[in-house]
C-alpha atoms as a PDB file:
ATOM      1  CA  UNK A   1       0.000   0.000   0.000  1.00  0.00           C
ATOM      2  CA  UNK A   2       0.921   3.095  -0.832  1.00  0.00           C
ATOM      3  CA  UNK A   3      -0.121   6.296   1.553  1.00  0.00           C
ATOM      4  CA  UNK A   4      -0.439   9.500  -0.459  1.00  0.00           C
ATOM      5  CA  UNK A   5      -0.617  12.935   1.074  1.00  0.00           C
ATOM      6  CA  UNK A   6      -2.219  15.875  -1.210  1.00  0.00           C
ATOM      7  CA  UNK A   7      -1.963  19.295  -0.983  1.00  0.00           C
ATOM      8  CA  UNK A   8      -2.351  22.768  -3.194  1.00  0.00           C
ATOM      9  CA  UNK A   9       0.375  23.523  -4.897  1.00  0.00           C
ATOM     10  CA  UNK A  10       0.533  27.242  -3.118  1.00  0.00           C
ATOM     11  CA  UNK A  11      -0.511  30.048  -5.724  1.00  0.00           C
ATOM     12  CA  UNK A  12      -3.109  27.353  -7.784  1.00  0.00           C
ATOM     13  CA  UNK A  13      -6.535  26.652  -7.712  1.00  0.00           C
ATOM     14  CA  UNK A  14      -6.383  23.705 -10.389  1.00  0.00           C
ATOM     15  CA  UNK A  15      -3.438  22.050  -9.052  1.00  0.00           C
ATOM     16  CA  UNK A  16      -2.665  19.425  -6.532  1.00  0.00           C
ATOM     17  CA  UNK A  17       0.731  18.565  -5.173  1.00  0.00           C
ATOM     18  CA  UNK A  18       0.816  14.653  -4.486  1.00  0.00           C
ATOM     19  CA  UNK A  19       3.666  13.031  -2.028  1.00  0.00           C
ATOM     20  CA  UNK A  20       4.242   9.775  -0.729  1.00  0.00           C
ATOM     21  CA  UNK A  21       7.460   7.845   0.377  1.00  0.00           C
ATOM     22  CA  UNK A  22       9.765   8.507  -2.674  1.00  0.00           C
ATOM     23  CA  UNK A  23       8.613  11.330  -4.194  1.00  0.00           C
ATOM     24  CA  UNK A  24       6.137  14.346  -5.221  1.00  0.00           C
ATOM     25  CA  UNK A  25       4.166  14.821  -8.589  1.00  0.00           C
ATOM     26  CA  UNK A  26       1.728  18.136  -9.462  1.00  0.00           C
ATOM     27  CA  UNK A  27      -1.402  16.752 -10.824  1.00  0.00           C
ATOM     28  CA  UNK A  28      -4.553  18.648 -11.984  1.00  0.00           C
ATOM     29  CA  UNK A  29      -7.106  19.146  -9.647  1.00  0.00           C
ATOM     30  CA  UNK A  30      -9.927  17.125 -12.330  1.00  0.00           C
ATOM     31  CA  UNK A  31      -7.699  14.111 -11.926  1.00  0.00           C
ATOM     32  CA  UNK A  32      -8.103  13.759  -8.341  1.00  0.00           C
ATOM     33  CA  UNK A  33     -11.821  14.922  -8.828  1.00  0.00           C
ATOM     34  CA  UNK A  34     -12.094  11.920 -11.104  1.00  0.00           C
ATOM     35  CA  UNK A  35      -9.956   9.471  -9.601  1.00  0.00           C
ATOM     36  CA  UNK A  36     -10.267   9.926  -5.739  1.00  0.00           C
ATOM     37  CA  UNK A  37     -14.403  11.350  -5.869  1.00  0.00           C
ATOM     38  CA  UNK A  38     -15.807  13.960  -3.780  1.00  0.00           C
ATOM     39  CA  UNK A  39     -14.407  13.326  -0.367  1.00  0.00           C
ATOM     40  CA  UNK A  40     -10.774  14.257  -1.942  1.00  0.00           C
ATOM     41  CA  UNK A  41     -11.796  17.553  -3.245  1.00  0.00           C
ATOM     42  CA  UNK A  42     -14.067  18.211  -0.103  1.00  0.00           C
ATOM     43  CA  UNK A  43     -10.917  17.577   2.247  1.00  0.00           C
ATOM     44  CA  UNK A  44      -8.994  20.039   0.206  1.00  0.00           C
ATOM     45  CA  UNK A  45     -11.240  22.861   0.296  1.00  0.00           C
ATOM     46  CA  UNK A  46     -11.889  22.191   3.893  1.00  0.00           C
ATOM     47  CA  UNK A  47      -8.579  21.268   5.201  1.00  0.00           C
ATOM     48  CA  UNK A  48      -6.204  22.096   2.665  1.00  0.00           C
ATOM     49  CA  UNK A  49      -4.683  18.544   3.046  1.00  0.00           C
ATOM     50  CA  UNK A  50      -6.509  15.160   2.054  1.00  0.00           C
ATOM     51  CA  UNK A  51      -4.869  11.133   3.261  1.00  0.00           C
ATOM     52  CA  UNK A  52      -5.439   7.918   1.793  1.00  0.00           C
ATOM     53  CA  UNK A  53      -3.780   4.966   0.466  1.00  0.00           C
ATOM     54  CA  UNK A  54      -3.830   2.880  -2.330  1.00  0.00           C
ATOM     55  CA  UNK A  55      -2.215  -0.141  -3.915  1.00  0.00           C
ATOM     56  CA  UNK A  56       0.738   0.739  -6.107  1.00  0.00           C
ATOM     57  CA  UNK A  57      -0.973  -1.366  -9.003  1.00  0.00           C
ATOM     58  CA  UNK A  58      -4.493  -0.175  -9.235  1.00  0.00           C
ATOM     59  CA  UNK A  59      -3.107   3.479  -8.357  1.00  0.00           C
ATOM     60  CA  UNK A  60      -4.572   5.933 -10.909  1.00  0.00           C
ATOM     61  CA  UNK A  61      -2.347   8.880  -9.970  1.00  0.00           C
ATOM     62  CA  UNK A  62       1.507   8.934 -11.092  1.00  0.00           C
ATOM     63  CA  UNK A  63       3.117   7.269  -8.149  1.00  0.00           C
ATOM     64  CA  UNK A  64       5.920   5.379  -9.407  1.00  0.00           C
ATOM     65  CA  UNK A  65       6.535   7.709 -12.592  1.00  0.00           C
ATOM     66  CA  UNK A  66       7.769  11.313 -12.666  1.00  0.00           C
ATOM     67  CA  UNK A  67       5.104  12.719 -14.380  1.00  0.00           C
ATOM     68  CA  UNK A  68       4.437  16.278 -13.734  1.00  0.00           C
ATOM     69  CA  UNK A  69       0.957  18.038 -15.008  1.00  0.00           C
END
C-alpha cells in the first residue's frame, strides 16, 4: 500500500501537489476529482490537506513515474 498525502500547490486553484514515500508529482485538480471522488476535493477545500492509500498497481495517480501536469 501506498499512503499519499495531497496538498495545493501554493498560488493554484487547479493544481494538486501529491507526495508519498519517494517522491512528489503536481497533478490537476480534475484528476483527483475523477480518480479519488468527492471526499478528496471536499478535504482540500476544507482542510487544505486530504490522506489515503492505495495499492501501487491499481493506483490511478503517477506514483511510481515522474510525471508532472
Amino acid at each position: 500500500m501506498l499512503n499519499l498525502t495531497l496538498r495545493w500547490v501554493p498560488g493554484t486553484l487547479n493544481r494538486v501537489q501529491v507526495n508519498h514515500s519517494t517522491a512528489a508529482h503536481e497533478v490537476l485538480l480534475s484528476l483527483i476529482a475523477r480518480e479519488l471522488g468527492r471526499p478528496a476535493i471536499d478535504a482540500l477545500h476544507l482542510k487544505g490537506l486530504y490522506r489515503t492509500s492505495v495499492s501501487p498497481s491499481s493506483s490511478p495517480l503517477p506514483v511510481e513515474v515522474n510525471a508532472a501536469a
